[in-house]
PDB file of N, CA and C in Angstrom:
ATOM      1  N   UNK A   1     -23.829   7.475 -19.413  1.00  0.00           N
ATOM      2  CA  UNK A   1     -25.138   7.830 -18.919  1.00  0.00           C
ATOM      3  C   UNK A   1     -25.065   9.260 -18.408  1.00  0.00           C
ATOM      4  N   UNK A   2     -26.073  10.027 -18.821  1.00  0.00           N
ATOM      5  CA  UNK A   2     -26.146  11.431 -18.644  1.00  0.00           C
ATOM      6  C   UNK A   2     -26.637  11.081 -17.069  1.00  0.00           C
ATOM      7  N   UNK A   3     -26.041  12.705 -16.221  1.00  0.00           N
ATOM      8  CA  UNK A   3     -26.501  12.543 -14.919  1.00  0.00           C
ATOM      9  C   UNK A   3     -27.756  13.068 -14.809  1.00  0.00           C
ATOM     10  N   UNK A   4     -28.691  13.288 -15.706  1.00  0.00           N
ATOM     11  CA  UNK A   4     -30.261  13.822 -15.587  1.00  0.00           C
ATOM     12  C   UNK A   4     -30.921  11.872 -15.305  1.00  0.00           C
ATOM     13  N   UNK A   5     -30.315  10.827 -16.420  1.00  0.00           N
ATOM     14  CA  UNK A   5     -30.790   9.759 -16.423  1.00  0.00           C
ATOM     15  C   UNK A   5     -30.146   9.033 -15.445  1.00  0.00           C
ATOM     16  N   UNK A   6     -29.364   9.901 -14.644  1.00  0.00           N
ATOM     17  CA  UNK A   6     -28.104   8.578 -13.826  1.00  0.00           C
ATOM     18  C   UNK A   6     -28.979   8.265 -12.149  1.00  0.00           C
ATOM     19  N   UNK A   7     -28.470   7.347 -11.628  1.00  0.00           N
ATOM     20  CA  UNK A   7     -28.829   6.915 -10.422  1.00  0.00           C
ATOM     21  C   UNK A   7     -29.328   8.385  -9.207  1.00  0.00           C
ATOM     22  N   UNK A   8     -29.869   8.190  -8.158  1.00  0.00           N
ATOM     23  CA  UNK A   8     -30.255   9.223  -7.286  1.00  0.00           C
ATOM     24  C   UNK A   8     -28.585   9.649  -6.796  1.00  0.00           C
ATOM     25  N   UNK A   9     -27.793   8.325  -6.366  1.00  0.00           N
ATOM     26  CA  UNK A   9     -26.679   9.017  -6.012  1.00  0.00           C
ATOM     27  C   UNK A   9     -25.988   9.311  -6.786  1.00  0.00           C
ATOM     28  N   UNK A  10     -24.780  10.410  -6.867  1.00  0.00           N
ATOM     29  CA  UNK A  10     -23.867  10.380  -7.610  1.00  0.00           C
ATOM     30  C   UNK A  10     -22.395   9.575  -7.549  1.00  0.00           C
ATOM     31  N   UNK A  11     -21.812   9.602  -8.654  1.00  0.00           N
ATOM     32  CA  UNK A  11     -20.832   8.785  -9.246  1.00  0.00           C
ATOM     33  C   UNK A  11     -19.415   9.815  -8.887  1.00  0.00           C
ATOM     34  N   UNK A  12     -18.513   9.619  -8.327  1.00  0.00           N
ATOM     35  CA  UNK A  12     -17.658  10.235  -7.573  1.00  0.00           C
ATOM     36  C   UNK A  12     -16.419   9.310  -8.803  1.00  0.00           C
ATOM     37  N   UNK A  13     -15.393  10.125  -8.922  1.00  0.00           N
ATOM     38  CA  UNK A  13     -13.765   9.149  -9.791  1.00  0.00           C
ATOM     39  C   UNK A  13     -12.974   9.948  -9.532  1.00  0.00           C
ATOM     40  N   UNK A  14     -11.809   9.233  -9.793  1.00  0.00           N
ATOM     41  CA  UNK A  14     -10.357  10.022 -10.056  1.00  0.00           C
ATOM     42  C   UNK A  14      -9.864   9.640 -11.258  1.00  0.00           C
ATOM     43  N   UNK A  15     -10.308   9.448 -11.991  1.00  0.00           N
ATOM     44  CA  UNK A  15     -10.015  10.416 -13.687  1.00  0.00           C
ATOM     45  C   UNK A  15      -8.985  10.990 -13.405  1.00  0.00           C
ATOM     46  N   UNK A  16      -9.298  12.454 -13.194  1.00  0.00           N
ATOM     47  CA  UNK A  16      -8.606  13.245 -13.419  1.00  0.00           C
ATOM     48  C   UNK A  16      -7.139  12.817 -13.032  1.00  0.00           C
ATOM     49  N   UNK A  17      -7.127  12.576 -11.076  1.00  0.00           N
ATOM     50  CA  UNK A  17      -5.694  12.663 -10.494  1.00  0.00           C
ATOM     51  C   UNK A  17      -5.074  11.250 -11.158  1.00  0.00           C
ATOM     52  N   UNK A  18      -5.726  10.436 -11.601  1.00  0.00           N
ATOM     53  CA  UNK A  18      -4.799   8.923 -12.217  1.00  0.00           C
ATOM     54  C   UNK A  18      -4.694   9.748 -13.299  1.00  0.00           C
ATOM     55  N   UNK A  19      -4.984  10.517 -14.626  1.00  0.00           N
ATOM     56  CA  UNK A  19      -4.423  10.501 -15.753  1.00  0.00           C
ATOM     57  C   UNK A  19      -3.142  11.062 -15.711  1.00  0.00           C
ATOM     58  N   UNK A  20      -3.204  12.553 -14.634  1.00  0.00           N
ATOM     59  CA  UNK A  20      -2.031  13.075 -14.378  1.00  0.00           C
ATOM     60  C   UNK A  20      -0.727  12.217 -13.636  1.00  0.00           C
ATOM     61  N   UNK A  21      -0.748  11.564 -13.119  1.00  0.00           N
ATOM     62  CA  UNK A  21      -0.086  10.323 -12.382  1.00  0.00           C
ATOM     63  C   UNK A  21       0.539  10.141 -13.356  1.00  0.00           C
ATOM     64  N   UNK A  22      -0.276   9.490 -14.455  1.00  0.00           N
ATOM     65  CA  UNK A  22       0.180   8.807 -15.540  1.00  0.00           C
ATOM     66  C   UNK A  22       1.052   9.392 -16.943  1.00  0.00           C
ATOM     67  N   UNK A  23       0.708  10.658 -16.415  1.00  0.00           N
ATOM     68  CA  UNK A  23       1.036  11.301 -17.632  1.00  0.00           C
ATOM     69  C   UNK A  23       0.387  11.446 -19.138  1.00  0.00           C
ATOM     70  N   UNK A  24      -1.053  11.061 -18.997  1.00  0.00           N
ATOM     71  CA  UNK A  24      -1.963  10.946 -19.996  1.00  0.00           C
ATOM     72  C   UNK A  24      -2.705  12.088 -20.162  1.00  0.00           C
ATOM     73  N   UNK A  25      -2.626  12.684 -21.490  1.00  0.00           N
ATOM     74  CA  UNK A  25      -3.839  13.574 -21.849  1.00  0.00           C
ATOM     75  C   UNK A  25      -5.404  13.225 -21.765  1.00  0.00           C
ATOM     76  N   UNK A  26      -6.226  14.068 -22.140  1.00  0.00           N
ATOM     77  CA  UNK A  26      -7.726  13.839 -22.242  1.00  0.00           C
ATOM     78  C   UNK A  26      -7.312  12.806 -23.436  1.00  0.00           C
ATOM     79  N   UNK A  27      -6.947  13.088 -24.848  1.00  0.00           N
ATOM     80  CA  UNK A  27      -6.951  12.559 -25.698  1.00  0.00           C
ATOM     81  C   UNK A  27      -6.240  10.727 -25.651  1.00  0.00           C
ATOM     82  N   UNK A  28      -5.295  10.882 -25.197  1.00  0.00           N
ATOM     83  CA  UNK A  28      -4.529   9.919 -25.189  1.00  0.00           C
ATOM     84  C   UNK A  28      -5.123   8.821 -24.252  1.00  0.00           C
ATOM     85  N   UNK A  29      -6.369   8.916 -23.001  1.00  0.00           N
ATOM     86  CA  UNK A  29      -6.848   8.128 -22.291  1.00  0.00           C
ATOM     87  C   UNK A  29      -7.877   7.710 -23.063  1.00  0.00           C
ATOM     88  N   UNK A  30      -8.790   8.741 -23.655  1.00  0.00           N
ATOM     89  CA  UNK A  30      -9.533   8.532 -24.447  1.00  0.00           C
ATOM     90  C   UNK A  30      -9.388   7.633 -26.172  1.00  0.00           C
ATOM     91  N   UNK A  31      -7.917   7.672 -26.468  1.00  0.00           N
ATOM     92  CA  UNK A  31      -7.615   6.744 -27.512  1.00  0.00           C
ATOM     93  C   UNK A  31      -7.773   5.255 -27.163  1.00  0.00           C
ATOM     94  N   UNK A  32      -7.359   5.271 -26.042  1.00  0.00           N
ATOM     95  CA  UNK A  32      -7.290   4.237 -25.040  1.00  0.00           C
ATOM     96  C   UNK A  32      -8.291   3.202 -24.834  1.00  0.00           C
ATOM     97  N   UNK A  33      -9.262   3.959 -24.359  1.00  0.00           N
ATOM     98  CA  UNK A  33     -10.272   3.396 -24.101  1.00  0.00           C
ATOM     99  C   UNK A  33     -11.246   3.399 -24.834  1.00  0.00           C
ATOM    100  N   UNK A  34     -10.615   4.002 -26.238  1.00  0.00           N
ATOM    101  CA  UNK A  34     -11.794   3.659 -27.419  1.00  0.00           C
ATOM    102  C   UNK A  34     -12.657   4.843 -27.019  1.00  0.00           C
ATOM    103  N   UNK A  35     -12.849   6.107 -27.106  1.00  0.00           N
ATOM    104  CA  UNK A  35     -14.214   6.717 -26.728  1.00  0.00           C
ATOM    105  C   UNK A  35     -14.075   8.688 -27.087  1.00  0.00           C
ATOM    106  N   UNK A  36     -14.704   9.995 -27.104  1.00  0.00           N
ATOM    107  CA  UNK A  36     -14.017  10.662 -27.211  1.00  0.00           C
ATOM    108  C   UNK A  36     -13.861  11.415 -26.477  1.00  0.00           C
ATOM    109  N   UNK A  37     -12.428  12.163 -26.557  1.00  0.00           N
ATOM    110  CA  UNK A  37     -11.740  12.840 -25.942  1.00  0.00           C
ATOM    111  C   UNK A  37     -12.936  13.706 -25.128  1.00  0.00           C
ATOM    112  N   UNK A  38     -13.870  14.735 -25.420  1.00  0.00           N
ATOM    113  CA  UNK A  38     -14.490  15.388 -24.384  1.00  0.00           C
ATOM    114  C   UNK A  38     -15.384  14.579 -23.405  1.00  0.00           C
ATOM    115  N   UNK A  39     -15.676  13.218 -23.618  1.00  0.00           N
ATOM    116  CA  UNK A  39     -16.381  12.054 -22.978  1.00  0.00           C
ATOM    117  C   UNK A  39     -15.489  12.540 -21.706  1.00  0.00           C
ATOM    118  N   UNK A  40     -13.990  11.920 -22.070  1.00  0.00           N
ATOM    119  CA  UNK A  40     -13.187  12.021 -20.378  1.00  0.00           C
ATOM    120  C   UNK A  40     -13.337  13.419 -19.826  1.00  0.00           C
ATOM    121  N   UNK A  41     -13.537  14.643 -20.503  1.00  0.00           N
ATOM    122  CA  UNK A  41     -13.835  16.385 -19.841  1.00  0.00           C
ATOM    123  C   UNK A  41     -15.279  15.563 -19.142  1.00  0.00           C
ATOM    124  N   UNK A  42     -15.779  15.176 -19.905  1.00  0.00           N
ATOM    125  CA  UNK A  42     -17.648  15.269 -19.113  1.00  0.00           C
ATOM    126  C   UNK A  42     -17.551  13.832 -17.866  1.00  0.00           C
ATOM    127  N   UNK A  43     -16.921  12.900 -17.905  1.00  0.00           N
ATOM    128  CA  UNK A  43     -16.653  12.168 -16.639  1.00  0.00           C
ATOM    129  C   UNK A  43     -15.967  12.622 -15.389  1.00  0.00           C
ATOM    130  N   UNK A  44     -14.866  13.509 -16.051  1.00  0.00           N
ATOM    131  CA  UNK A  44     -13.782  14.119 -15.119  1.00  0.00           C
ATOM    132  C   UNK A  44     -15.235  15.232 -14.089  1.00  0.00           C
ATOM    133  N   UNK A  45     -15.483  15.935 -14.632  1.00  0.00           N
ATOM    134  CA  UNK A  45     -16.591  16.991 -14.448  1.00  0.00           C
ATOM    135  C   UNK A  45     -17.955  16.547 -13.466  1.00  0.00           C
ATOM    136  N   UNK A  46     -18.078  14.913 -13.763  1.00  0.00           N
ATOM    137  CA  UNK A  46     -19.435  14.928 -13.324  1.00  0.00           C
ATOM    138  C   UNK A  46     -20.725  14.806 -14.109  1.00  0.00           C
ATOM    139  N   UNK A  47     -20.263  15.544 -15.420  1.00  0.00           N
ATOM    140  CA  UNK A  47     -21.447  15.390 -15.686  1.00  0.00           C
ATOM    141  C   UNK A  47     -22.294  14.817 -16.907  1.00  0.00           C
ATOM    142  N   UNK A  48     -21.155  13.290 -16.368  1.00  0.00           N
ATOM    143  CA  UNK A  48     -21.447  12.309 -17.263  1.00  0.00           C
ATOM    144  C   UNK A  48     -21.191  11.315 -16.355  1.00  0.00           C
ATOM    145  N   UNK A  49     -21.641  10.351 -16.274  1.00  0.00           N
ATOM    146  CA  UNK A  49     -21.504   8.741 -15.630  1.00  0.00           C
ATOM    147  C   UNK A  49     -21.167   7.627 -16.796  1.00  0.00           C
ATOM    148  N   UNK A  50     -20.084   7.042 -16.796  1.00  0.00           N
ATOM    149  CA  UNK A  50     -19.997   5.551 -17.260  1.00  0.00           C
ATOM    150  C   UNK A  50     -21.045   4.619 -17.405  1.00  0.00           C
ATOM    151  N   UNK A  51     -20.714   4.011 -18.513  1.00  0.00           N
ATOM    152  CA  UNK A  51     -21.325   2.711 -18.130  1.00  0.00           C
ATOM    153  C   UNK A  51     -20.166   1.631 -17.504  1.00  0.00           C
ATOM    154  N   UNK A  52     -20.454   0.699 -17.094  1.00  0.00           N
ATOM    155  CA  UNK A  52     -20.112  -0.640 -16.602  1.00  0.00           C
ATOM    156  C   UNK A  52     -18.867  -0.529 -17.696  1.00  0.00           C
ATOM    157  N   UNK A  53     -19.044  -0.836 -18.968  1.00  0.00           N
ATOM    158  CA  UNK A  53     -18.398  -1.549 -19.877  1.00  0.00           C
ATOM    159  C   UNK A  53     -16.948   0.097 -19.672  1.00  0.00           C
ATOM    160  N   UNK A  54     -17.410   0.446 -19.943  1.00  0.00           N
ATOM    161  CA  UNK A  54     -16.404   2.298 -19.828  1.00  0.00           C
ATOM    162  C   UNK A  54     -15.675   2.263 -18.167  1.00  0.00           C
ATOM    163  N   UNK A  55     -16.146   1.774 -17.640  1.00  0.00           N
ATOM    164  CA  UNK A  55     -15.363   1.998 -16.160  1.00  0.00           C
ATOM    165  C   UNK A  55     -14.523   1.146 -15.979  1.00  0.00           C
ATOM    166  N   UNK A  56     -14.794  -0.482 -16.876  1.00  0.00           N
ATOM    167  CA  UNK A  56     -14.275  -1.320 -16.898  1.00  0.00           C
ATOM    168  C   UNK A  56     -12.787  -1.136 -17.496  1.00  0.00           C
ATOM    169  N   UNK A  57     -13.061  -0.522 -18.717  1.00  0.00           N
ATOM    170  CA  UNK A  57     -11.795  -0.436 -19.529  1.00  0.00           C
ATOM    171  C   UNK A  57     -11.048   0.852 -18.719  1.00  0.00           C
ATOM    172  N   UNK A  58     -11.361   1.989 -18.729  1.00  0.00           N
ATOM    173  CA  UNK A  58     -10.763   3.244 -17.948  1.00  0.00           C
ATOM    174  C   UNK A  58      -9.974   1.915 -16.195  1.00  0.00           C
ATOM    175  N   UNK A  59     -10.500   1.294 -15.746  1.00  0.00           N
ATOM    176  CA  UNK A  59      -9.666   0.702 -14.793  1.00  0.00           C
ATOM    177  C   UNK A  59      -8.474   0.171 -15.446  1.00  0.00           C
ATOM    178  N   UNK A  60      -8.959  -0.645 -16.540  1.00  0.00           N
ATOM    179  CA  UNK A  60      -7.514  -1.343 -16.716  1.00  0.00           C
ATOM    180  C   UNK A  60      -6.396  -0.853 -16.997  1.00  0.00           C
ATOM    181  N   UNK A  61      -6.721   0.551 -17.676  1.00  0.00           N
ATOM    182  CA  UNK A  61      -5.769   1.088 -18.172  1.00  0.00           C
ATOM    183  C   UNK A  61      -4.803   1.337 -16.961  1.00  0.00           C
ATOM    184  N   UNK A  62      -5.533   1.879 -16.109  1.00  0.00           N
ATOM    185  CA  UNK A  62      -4.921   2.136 -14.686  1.00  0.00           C
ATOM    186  C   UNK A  62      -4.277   1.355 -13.913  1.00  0.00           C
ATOM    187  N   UNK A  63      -4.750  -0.258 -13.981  1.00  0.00           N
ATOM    188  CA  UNK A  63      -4.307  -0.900 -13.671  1.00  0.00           C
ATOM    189  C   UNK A  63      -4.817  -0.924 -12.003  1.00  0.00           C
ATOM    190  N   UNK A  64      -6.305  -0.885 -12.162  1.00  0.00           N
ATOM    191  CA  UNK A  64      -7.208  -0.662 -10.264  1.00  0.00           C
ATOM    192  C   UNK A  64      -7.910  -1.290 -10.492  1.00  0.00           C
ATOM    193  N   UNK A  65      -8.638  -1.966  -9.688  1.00  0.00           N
ATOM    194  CA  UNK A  65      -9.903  -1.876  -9.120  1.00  0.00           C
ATOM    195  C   UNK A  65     -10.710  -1.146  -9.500  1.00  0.00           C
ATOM    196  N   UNK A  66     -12.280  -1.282  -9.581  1.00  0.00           N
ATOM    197  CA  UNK A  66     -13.016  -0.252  -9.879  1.00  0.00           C
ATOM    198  C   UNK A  66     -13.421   1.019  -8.868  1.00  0.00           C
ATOM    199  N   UNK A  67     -13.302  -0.099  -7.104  1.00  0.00           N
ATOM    200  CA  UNK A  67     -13.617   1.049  -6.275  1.00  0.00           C
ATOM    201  C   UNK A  67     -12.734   1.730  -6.421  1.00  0.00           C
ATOM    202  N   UNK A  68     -11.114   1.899  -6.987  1.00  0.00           N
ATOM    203  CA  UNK A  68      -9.949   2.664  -6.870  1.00  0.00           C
ATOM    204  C   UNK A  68     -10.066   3.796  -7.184  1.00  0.00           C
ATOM    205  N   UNK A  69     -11.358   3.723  -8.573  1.00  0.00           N
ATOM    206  CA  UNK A  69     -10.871   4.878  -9.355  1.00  0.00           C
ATOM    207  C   UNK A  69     -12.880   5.203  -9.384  1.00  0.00           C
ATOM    208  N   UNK A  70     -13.901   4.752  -8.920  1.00  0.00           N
ATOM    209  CA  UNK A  70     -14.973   5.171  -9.518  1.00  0.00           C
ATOM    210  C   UNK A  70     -16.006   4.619  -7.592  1.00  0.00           C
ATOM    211  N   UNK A  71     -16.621   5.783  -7.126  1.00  0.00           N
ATOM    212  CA  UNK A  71     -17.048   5.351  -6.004  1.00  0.00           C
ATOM    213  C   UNK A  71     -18.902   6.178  -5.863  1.00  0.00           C
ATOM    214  N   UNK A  72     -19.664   5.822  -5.011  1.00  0.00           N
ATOM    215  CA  UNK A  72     -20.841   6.359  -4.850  1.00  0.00           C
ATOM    216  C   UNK A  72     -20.641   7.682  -3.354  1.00  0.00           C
ATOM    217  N   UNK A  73     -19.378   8.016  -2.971  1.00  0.00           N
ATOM    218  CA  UNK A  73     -18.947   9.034  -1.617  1.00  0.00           C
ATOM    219  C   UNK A  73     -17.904   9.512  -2.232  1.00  0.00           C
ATOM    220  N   UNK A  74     -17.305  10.565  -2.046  1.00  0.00           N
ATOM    221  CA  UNK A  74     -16.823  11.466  -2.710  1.00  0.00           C
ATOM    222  C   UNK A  74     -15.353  11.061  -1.759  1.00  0.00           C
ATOM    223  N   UNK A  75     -14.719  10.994  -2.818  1.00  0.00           N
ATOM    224  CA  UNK A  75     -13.008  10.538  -2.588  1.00  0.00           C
ATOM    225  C   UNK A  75     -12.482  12.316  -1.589  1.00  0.00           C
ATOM    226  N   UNK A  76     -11.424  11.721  -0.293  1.00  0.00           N
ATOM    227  CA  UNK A  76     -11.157  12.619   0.278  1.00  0.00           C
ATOM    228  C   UNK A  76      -9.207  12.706  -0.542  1.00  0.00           C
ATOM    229  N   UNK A  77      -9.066  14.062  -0.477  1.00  0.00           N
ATOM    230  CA  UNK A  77      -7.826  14.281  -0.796  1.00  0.00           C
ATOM    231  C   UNK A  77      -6.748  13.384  -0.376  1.00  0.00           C
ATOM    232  N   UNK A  78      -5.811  12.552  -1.534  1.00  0.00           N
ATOM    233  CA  UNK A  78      -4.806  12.449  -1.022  1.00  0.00           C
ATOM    234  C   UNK A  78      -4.078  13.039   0.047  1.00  0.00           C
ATOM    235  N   UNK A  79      -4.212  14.092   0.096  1.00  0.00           N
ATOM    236  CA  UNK A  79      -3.246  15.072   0.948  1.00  0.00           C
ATOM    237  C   UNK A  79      -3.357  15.164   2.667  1.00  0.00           C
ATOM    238  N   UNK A  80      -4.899  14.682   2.894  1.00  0.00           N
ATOM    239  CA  UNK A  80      -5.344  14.797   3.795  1.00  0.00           C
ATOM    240  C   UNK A  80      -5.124  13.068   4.770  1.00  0.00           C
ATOM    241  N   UNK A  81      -4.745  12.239   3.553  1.00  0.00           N
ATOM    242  CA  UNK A  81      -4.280  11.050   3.936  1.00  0.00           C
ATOM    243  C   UNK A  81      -2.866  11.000   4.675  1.00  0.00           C
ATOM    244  N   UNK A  82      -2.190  11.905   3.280  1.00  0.00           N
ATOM    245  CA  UNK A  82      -0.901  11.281   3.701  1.00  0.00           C
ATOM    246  C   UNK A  82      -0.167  12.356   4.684  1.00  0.00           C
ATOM    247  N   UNK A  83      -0.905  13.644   5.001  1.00  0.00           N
ATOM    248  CA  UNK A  83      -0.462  14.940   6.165  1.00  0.00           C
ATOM    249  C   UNK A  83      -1.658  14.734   7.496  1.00  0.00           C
ATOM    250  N   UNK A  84      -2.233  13.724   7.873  1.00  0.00           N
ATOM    251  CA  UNK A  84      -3.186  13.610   8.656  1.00  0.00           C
ATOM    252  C   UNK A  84      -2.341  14.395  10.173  1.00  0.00           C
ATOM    253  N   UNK A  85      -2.962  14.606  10.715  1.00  0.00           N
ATOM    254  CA  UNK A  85      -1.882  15.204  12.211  1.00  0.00           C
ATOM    255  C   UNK A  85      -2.981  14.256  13.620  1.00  0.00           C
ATOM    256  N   UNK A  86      -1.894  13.623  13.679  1.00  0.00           N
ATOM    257  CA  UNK A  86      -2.132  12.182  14.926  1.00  0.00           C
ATOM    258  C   UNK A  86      -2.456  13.039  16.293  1.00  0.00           C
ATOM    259  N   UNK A  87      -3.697  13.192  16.918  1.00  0.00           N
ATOM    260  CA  UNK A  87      -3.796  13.902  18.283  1.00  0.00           C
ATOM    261  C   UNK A  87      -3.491  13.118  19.255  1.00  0.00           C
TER     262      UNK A  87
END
């Protein structure tokens, strides 16, 4: 779903940081999940939304949950998780 037709809120993922995790190209996630390769550039980006059936499969591959990898609030940096400074 194009984000002109997509919901008022936006669609927030980590695409990107799970493929690298994984060691997966654009192409190679996209073989994956059946779909094409610039599909995952325009999800990674924003400026494309999933459907149901596409978020579904992109999880499994991952092996998450859907909130893991696809949310309506914008995912805060790993980094900021795991360097938090305790006052």
């Amino acid at each position: 779903m194009s984000p002109k037709n997509s919901p008022k809120e936006p669609i927030f993922n980590r695409i990107s940081v799970l493929r690298a995790e994984h060691g997966l190209s654009r192409a190679q996630l996209a073989a994956k999940v059946e779909i094409n390769p610039q599909t995952i550039g325009a999800l990674e980006r924003g400026d494309h939304y999933p459907s149901l059936d596409l978020a579904f499969r992109i999880c499994e591959v991952f092996d998450l949950p859907v909130e893991a990898v696809f949310s309506r609030t914008e995912f805060t940096p790993m980094s900021s998780a795991l360097y938090r400074k305790e006052g």
